[in-house]
N, C-alpha and C. Protein backbone atom coordinates (compact mmCIF):
# COMPACT_ATOMS: atom_id res chain seq x y z
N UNK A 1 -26.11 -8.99 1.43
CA UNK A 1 -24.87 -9.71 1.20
C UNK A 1 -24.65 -10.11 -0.27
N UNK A 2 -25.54 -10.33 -0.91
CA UNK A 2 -25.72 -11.07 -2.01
C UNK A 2 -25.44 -9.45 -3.46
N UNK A 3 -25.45 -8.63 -2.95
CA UNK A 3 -25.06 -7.62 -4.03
C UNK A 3 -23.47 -7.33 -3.52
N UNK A 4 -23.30 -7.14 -2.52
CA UNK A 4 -22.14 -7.30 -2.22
C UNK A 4 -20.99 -8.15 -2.98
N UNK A 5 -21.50 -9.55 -2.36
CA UNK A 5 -20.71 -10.50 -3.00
C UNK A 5 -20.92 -10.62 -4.94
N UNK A 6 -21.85 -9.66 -5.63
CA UNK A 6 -21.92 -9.65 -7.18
C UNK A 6 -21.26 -8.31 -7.12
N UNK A 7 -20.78 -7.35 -6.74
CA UNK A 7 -20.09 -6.32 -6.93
C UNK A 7 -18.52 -6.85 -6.86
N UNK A 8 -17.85 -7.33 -5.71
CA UNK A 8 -16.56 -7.90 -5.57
C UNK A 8 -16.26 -9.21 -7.07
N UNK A 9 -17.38 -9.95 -7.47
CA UNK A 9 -17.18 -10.59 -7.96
C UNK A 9 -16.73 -9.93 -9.27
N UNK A 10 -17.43 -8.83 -9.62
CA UNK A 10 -17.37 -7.88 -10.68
C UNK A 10 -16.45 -7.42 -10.60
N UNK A 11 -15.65 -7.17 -9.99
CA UNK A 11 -14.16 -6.53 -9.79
C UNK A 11 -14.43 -5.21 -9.41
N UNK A 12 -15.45 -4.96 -8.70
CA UNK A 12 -15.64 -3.28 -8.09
C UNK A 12 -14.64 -3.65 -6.49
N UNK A 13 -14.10 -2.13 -6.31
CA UNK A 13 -13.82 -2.37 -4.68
C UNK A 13 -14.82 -2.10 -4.01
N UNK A 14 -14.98 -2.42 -3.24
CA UNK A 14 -15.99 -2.14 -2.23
C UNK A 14 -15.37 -1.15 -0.73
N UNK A 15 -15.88 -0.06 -0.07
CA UNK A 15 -15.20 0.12 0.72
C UNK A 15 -16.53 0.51 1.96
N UNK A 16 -16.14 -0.10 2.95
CA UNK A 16 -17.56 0.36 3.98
C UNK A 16 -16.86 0.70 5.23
N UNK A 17 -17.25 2.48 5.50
CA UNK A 17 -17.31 2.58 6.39
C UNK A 17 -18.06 2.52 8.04
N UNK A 18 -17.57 2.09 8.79
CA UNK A 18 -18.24 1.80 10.04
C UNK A 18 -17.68 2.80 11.46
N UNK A 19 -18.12 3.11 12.54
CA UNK A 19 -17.93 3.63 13.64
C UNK A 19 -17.75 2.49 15.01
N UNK A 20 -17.70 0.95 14.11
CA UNK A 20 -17.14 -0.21 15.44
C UNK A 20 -16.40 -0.04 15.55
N UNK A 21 -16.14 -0.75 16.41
CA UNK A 21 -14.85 -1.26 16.98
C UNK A 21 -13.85 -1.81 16.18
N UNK A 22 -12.74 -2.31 15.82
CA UNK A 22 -12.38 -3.14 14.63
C UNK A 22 -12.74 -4.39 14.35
N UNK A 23 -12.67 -4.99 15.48
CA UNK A 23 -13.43 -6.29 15.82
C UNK A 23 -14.45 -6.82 14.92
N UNK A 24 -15.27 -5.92 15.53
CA UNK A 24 -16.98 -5.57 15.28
C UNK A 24 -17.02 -5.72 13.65
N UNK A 25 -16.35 -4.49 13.05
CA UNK A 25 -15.98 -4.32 11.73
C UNK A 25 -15.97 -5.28 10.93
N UNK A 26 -14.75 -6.21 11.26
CA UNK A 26 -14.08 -7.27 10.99
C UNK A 26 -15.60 -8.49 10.32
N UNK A 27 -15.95 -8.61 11.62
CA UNK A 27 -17.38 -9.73 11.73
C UNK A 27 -18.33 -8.67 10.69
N UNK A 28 -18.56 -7.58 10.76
CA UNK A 28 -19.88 -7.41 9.92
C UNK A 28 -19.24 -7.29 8.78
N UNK A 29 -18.17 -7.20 8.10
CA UNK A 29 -17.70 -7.22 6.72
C UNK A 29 -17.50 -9.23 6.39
N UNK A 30 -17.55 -10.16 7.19
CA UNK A 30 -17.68 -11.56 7.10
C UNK A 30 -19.06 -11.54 6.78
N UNK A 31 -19.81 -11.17 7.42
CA UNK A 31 -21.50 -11.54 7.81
C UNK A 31 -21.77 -10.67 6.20
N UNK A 32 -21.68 -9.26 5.82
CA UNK A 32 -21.99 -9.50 4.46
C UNK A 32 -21.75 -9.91 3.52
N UNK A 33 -20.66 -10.74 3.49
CA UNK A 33 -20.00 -11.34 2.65
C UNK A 33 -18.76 -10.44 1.66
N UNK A 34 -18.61 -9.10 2.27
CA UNK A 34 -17.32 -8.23 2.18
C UNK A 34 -15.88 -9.50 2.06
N UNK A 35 -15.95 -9.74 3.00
CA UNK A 35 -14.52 -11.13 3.18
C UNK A 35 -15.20 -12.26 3.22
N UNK A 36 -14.41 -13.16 2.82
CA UNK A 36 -14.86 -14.62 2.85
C UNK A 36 -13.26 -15.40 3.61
N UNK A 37 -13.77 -16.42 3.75
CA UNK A 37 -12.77 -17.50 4.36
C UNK A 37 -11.46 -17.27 3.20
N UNK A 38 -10.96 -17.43 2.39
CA UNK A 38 -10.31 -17.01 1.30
C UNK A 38 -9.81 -15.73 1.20
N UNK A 39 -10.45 -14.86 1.95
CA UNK A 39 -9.83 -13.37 1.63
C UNK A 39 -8.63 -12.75 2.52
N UNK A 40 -7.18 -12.98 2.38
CA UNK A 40 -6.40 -12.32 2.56
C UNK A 40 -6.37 -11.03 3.48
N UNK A 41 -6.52 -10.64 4.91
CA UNK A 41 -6.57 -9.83 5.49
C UNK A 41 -5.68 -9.14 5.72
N UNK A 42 -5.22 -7.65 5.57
CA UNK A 42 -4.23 -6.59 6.39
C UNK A 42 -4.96 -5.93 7.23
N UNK A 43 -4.01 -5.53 8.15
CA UNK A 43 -4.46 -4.40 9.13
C UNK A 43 -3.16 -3.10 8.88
N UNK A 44 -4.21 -1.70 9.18
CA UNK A 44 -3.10 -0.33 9.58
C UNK A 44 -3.89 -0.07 10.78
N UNK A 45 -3.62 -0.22 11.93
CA UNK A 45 -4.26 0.14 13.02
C UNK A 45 -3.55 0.95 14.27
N UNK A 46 -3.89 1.85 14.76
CA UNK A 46 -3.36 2.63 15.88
C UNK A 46 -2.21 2.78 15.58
N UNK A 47 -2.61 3.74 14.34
CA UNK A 47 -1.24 4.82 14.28
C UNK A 47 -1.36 6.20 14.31
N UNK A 48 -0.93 6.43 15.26
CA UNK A 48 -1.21 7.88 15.41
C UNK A 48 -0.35 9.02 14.76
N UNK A 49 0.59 8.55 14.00
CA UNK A 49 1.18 9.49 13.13
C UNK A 49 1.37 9.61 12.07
N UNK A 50 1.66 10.59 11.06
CA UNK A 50 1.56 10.03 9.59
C UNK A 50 2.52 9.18 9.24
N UNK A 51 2.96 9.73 9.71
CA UNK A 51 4.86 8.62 9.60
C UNK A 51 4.05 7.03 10.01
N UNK A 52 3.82 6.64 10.68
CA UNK A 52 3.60 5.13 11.51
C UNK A 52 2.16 5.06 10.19
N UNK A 53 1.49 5.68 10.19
CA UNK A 53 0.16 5.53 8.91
C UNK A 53 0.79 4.80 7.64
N UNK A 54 2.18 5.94 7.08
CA UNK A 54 2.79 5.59 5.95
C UNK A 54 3.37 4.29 5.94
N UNK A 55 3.84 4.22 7.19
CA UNK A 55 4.44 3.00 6.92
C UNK A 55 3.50 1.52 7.12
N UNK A 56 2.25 1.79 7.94
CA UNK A 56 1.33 0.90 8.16
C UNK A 56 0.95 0.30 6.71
N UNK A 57 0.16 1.36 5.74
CA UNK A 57 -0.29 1.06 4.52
C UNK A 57 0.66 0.69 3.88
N UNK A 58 1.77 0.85 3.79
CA UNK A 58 3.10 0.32 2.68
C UNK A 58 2.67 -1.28 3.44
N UNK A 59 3.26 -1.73 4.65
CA UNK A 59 3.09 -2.51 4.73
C UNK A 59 1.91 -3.87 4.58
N UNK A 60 0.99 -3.21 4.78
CA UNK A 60 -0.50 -3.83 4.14
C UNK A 60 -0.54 -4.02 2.97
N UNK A 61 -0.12 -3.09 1.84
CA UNK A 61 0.20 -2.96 0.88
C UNK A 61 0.91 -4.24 0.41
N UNK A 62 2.19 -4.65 0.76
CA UNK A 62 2.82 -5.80 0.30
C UNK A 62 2.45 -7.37 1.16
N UNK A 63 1.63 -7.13 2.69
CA UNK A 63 0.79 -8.51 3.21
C UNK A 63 -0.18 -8.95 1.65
N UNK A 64 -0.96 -7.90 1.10
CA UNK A 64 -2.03 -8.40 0.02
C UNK A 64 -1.63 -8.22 -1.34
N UNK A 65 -0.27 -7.95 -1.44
CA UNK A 65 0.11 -7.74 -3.04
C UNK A 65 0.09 -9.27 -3.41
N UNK A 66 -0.51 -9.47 -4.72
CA UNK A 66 -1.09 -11.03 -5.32
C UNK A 66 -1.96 -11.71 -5.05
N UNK A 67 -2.26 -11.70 -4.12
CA UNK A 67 -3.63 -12.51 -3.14
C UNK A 67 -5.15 -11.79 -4.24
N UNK A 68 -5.67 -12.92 -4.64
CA UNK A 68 -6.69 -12.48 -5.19
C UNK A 68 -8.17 -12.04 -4.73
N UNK A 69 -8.14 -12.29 -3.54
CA UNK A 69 -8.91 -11.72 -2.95
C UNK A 69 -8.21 -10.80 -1.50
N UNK A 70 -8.17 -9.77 -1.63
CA UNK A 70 -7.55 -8.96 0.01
C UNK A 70 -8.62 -7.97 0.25
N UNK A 71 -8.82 -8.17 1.52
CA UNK A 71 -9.60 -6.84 2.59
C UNK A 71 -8.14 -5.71 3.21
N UNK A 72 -8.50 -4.71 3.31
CA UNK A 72 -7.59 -3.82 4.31
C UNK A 72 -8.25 -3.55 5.65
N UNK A 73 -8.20 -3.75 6.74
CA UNK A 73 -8.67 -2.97 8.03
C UNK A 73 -8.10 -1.61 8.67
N UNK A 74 -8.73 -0.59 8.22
CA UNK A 74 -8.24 0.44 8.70
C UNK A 74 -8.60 1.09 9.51
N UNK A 75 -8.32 1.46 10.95
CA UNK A 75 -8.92 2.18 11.90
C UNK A 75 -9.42 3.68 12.22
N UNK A 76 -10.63 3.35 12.79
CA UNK A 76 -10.47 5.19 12.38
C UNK A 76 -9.58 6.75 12.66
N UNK A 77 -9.09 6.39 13.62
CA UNK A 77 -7.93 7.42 14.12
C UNK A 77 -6.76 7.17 12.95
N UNK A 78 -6.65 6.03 12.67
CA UNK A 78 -5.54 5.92 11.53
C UNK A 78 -5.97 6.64 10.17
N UNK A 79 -7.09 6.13 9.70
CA UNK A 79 -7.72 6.69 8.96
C UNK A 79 -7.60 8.26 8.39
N UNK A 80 -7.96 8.95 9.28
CA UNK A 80 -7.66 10.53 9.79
C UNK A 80 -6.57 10.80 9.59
N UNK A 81 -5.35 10.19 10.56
CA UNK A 81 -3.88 10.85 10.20
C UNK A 81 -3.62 10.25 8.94
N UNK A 82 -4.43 9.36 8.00
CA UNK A 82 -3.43 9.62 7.26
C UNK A 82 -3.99 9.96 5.61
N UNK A 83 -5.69 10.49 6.00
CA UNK A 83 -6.00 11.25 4.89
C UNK A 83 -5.80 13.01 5.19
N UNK A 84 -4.50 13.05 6.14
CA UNK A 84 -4.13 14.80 6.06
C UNK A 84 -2.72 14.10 5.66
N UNK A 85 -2.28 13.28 4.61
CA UNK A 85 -1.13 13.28 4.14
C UNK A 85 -1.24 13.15 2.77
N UNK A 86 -1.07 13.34 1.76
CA UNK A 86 -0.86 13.16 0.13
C UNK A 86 -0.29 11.92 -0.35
N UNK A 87 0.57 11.53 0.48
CA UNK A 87 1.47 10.05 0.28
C UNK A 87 0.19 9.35 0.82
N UNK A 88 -0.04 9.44 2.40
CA UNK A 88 -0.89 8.24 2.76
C UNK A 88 -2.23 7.92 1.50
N UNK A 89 -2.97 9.33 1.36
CA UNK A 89 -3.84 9.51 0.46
C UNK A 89 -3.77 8.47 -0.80
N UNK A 90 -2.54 8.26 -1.27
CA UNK A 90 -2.43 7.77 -2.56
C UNK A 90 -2.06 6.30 -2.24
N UNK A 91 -1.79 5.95 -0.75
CA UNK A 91 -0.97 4.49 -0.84
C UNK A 91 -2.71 3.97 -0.81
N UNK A 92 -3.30 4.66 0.15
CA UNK A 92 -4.82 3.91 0.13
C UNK A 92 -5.69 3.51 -0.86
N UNK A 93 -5.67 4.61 -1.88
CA UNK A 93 -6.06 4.47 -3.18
C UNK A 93 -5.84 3.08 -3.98
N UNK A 94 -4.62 3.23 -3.72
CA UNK A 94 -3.77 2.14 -5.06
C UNK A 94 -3.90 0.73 -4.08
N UNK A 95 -4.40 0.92 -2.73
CA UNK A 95 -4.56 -0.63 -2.43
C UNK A 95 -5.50 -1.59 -3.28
């Protein structure tokens, strides 16, 4: 937890993938200290199309625009549809 929380502090992103549940996710990115009480949460979850992806991340996108600390939760089926898109590709990036 403790490199974790000196990497974020450093201004690195951090990104960890997992095969939980989102839930699950959620709690083990708390427990390493990924998010803290303070950190600004979005979700893009169960979208099964690129269209509903695109618009998921836009929207996540502006829940954490300014917030100095933000997590994204992204699911894995979402995930998928929307790294076979070039748009989704780049909204994820620039989160």
């Amino acid at each position: 937890p403790e490199a974790i929380a000196t990497l974020k502090e450093a201004g690195s992103r951090v990104w960890v993938l997992t095969g939980d549940k989102t839930e699950t996710a959620v709690n083990i990115a708390y427990s390493c200290r990924l998010f803290t009480d303070n950190t600004k949460l979005a979700y893009c979850t169960n979208c099964s199309t690129v269209e509903e992806a695109r618009e998921g991340l836009k929207r996540a996108g502006l829940d954490i625009d300014g917030a100095p600390d933000a997590g994204i939760v992204i699911d894995g089926g979402t995930l998928l549809t929307a790294l076979s898109d070039t748009e989704c590709r780049s909204l994820i990036f620039s989160l």
